[in-house]
Protein backbone atom coordinates (compact mmCIF):
# COMPACT_ATOMS: atom_id res chain seq x y z
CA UNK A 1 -47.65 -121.73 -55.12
CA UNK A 2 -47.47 -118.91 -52.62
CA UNK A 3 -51.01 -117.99 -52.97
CA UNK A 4 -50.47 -114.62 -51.00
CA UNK A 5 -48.89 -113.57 -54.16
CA UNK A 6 -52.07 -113.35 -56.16
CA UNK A 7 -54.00 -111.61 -53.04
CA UNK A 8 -54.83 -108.23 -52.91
CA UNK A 9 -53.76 -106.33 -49.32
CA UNK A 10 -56.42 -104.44 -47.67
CA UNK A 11 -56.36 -100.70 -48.45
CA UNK A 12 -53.41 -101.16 -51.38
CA UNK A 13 -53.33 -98.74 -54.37
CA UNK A 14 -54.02 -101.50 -57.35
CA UNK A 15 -51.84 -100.84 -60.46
CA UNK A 16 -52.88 -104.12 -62.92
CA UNK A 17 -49.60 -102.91 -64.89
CA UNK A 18 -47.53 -104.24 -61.83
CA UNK A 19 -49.70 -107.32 -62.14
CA UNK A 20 -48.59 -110.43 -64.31
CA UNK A 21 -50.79 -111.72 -66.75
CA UNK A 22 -49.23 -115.31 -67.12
CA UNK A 23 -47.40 -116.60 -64.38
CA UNK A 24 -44.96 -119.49 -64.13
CA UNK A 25 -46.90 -122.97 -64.91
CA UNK A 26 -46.90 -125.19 -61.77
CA UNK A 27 -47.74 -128.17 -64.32
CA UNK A 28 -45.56 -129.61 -66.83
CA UNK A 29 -47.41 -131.30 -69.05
CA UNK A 30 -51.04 -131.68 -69.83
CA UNK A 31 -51.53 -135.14 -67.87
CA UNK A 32 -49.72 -133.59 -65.04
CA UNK A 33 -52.16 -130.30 -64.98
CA UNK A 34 -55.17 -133.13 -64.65
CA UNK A 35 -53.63 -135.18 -62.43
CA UNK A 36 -53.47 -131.59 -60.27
CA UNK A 37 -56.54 -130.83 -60.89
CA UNK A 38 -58.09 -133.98 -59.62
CA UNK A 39 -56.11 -133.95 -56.38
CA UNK A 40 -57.44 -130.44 -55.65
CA UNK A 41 -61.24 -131.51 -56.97
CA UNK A 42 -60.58 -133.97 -54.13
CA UNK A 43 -59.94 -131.86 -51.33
CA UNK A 44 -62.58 -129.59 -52.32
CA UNK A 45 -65.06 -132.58 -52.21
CA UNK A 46 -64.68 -133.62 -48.96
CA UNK A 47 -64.09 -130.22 -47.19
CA UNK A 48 -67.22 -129.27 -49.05
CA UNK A 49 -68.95 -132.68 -47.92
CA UNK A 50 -67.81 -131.28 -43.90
CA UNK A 51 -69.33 -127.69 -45.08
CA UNK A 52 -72.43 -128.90 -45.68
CA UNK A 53 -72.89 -131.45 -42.74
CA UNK A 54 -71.85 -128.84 -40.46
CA UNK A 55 -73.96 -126.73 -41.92
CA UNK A 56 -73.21 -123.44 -39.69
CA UNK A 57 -71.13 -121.17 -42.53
CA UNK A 58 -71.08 -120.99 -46.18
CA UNK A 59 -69.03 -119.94 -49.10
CA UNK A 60 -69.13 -116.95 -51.59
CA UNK A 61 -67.11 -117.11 -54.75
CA UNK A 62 -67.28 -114.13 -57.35
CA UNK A 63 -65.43 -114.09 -60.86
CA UNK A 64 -65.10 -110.88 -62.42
CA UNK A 65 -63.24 -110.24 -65.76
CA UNK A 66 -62.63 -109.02 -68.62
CA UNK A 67 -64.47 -111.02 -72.04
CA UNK A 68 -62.93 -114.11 -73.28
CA UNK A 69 -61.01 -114.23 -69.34
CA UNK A 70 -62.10 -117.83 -68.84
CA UNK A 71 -64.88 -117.39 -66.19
CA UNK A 72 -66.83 -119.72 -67.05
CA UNK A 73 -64.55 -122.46 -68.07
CA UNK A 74 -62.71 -122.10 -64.70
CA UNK A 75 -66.07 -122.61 -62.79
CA UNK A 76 -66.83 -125.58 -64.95
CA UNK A 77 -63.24 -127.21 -64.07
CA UNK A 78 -62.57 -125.92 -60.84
CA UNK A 79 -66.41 -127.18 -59.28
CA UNK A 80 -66.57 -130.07 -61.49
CA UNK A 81 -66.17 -132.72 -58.71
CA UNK A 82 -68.47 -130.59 -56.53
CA UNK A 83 -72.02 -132.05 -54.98
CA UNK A 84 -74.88 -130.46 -57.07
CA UNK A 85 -77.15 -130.33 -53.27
CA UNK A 86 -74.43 -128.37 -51.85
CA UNK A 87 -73.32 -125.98 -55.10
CA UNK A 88 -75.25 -123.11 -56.63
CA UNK A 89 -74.41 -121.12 -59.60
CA UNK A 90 -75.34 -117.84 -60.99
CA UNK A 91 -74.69 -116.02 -63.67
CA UNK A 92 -75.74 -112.39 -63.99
CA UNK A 93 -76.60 -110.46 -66.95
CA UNK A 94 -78.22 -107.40 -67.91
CA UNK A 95 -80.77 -106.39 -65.10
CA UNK A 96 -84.39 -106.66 -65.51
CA UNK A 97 -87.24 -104.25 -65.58
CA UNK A 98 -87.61 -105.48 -61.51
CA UNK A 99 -84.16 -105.57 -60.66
CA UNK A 100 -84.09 -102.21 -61.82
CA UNK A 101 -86.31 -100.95 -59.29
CA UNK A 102 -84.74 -102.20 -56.65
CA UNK A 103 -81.39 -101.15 -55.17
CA UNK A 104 -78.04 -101.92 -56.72
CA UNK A 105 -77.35 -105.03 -53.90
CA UNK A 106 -80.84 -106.41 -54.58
CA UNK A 107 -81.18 -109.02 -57.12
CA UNK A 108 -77.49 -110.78 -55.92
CA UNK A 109 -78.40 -110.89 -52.49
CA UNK A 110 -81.70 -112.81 -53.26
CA UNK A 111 -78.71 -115.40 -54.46
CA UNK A 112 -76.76 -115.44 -52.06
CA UNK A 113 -75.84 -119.27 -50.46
CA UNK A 114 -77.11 -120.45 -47.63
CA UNK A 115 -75.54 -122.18 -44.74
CA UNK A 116 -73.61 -125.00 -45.52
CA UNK A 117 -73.47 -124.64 -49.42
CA UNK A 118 -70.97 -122.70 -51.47
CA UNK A 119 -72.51 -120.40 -53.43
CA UNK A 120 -70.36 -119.10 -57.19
CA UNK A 121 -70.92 -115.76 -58.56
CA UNK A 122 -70.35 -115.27 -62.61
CA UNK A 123 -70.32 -111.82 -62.56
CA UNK A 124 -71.96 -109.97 -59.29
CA UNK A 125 -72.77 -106.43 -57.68
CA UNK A 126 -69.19 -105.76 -58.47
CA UNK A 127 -70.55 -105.14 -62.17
CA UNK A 128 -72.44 -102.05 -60.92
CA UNK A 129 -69.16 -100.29 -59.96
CA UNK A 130 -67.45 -101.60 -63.20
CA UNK A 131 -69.98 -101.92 -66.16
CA UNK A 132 -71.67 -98.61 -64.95
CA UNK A 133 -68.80 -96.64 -63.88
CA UNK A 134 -67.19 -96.89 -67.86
CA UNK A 135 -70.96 -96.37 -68.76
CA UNK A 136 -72.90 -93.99 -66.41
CA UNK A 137 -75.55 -93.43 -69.14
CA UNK A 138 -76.86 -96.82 -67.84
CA UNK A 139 -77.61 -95.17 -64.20
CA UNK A 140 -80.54 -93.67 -65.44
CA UNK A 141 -82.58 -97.06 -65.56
CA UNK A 142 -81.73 -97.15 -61.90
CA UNK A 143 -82.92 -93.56 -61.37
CA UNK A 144 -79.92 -91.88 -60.77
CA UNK A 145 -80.26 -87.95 -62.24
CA UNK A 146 -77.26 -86.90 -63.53
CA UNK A 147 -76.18 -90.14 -64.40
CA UNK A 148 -73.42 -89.37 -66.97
CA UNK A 149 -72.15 -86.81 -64.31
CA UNK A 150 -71.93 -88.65 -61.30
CA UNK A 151 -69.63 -87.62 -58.45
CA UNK A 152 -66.58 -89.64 -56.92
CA UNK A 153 -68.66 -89.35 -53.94
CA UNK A 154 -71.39 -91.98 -55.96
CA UNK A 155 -68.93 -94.39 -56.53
CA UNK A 156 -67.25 -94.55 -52.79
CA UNK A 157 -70.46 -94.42 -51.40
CA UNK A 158 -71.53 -97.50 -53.68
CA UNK A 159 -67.89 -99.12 -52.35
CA UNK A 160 -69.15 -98.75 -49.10
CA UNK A 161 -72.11 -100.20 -49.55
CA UNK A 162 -70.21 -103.12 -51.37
CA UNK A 163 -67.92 -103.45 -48.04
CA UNK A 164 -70.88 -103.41 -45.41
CA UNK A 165 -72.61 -105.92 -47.00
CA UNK A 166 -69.44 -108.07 -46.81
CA UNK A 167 -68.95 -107.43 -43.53
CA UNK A 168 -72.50 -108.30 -42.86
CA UNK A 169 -71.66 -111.66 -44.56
CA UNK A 170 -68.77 -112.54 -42.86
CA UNK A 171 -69.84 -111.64 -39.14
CA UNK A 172 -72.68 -114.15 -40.10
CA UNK A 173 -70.94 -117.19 -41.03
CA UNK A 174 -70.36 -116.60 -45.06
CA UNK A 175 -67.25 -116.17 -46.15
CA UNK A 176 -66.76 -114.03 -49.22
CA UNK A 177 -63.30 -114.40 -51.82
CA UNK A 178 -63.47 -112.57 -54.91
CA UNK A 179 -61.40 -113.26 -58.05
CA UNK A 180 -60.43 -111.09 -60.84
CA UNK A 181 -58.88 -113.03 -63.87
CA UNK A 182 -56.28 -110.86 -65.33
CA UNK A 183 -56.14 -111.52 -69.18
CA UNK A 184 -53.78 -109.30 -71.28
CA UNK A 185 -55.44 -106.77 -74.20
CA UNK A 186 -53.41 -109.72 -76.59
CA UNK A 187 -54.64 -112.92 -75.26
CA UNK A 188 -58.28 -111.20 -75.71
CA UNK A 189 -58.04 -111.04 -78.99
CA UNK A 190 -56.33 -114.16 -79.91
CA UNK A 191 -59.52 -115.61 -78.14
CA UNK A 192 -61.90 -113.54 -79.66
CA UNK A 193 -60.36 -114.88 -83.45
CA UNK A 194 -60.63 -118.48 -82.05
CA UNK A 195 -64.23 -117.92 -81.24
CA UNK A 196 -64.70 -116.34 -85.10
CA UNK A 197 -62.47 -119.51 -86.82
CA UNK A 198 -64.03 -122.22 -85.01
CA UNK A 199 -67.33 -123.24 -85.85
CA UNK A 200 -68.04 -124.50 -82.65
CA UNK A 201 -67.58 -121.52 -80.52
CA UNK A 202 -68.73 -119.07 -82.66
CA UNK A 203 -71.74 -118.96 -80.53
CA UNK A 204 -69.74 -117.37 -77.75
CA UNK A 205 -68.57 -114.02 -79.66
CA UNK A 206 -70.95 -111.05 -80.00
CA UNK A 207 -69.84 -107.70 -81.91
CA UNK A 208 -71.09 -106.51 -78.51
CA UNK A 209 -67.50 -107.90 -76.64
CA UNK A 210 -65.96 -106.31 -79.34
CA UNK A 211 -67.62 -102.70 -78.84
CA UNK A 212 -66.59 -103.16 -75.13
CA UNK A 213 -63.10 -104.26 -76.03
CA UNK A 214 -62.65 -100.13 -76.97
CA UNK A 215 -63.19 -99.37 -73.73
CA UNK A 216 -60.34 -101.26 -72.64
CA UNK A 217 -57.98 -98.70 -70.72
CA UNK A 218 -61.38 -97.64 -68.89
CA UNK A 219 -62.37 -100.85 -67.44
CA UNK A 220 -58.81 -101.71 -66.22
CA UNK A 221 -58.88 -98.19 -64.21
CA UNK A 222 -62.53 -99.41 -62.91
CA UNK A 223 -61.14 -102.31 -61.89
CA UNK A 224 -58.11 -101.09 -60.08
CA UNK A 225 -60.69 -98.35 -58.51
CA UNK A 226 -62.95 -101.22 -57.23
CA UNK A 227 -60.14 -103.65 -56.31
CA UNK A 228 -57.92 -101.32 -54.03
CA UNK A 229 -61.58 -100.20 -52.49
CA UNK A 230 -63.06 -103.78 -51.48
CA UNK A 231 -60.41 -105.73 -50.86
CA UNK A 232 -60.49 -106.48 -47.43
CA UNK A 233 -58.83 -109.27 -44.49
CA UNK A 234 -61.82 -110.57 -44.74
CA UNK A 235 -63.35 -110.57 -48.42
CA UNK A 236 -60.01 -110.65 -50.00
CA UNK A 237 -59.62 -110.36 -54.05
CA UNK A 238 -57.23 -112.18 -55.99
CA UNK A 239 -55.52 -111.20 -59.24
CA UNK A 240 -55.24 -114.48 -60.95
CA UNK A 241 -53.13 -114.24 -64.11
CA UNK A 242 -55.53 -115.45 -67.06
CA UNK A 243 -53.17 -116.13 -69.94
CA UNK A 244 -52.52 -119.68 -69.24
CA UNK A 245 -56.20 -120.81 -68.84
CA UNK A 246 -55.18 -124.32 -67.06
CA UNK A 247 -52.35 -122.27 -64.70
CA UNK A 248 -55.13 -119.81 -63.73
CA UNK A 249 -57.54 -122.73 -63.24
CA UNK A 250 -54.97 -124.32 -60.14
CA UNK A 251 -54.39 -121.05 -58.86
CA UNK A 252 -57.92 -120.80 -58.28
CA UNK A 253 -58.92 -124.38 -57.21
CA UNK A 254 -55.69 -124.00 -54.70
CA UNK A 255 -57.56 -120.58 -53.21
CA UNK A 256 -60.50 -122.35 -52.43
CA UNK A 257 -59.07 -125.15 -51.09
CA UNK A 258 -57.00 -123.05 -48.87
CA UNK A 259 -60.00 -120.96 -48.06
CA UNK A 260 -62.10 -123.64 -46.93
CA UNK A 261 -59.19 -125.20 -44.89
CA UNK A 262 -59.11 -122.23 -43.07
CA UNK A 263 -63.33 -122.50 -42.48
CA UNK A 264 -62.39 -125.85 -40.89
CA UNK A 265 -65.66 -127.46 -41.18
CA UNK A 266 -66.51 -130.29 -39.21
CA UNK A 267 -68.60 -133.23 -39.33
CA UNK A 268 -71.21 -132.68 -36.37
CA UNK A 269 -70.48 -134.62 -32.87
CA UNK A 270 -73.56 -136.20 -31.83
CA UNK A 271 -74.26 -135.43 -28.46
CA UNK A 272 -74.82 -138.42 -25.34
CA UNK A 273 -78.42 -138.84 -25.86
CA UNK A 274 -78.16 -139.40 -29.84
CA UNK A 275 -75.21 -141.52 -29.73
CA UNK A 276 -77.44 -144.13 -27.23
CA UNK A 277 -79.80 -143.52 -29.74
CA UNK A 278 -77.87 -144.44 -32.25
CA UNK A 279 -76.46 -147.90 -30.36
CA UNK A 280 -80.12 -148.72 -29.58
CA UNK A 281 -80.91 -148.87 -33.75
CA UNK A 282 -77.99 -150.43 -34.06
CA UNK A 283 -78.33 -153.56 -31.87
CA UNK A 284 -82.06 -153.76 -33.22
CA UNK A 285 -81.09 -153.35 -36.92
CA UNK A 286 -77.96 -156.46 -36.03
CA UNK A 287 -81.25 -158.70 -35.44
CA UNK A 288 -81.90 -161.20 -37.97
CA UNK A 289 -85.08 -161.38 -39.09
């Protein structure tokens, strides 16, 4: 896979039309896709193992989509392997009364992982540039007068915001990668029916998605809005195509693998003094007795 092909280039007018929803499988067969999988699951197990004993940076991951995308089966697959001690997950919904009174950035950067554990988003501050933007009338919870009138000025400003915080991240040892999973208006709804038919995951559909599934054309220009205004060299976002949950679930687990290649953790070198330490419980602990 050429994983630059999924990345979004800093500053670059985002047009999700241009954007493939299903891209070519790099599995051909469902044992081969697990057997893929695993490998990756692998890798990501022992760079996070280095991660965490090195424990000077950490990891970010945010999925944003549309319903139905696969968000949380991707973090389920893709983290599986993962070590619990060194792996948080959150999942944010509608804000509280608390959260409300607080700025935008407040109740994700309480979350946020510290060094030497990867911390996953499901769903993030991103939502208050999407979610809000296709509904402003929520901005009044949050204070905002005027909310169903709000300038372009709010939302750049709120960009900004986004990016310094990033920034702030990165020049402090956390990277940040951001993923969008790009699902077609289609594939929605064939997943929304399979949540109806089967029994067994009819807990997952609420006429809710479906009232948000009108405002379809206005979430993907929020999206593109947000995208082409926060992707940086830095905090990069990748358009995964969603159609082909399993495909989208490699791309991913390849990103992060790549990513945290690039962190190059390293198990810690022990300096003179600990390694005679070290020797000295060693020749003791070789003593029968």
């Amino acid at each position: 896979m050429q994983l630059k092909d999924f990345r979004v280039k800093p500053k670059a007018s985002l047009n999700l039309k241009d954007w493939p929803t299903r891209a070519k499988p790099v599995y051909h067969s469902n044992k081969h896709y697990l057997e893929l999988l695993q490998q990756q699951i692998s890798e990501m197990r022992e760079l996070q193992n280095r991660l965490y004993a090195d424990n000077r940076q950490a990891l970010l991951i945010i999925f944003q989509a549309m319903d139905a995308a696969g968000k949380d089966s991707a973090i389920k697959h893709v983290m599986s392997g993962l070590n619990p001690q060194g792996c948080q997950v959150f999942s944010f919904q509608h804000p509280s009364s608390e959260e409300l009174d607080h700025d935008f950035l407040w109740r994700t950067t309480r979350c946020l992982p510290e060094r030497g554990r990867i911390g996953i988003f499901n769903r993030s501050y991103y939502e208050e540039v999407l979610i809000l933007r296709v509904h402003p009338e929520l901005l009044t919870a949050q204070g905002v007068a005027n909310s169903t009138a709000v300038s372009e000025k709010f939302w750049d400003q709120r960009y900004q915001s986004i990016l310094d915080l990033e920034l702030h991240l990165s020049r402090n040892g956390t990277r940040v990668i951001k993923f969008f999973l790009h699902l077609s208006r289609e594939e929605q709804r064939q997943r929304f029916l399979s949540r109806i038919e089967q029994p067994e995951k009819n807990w997952k559909f609420s006429l809710d998605d479906l009232k948000e599934r009108a405002f379809w054309k206005q979430y993907q220009q929020a999206y593109e809005a947000c995208i082409s205004a926060t992707s940086t060299k830095t905090s990069p976002w990748y358009v995964v195509p969603a159609d082909d949950k399993e495909n989208a679930r490699l791309i991913i687990a390849d990103i992060v693998v790549d990513t945290l290649q690039e962190m190059n953790p390293q198990y810690p070198v022990l300096d003179p003094q600990k390694q005679r330490e070290l020797q000295q419980a060693k020749k003791l602990l070789s003593k029968k007795e």
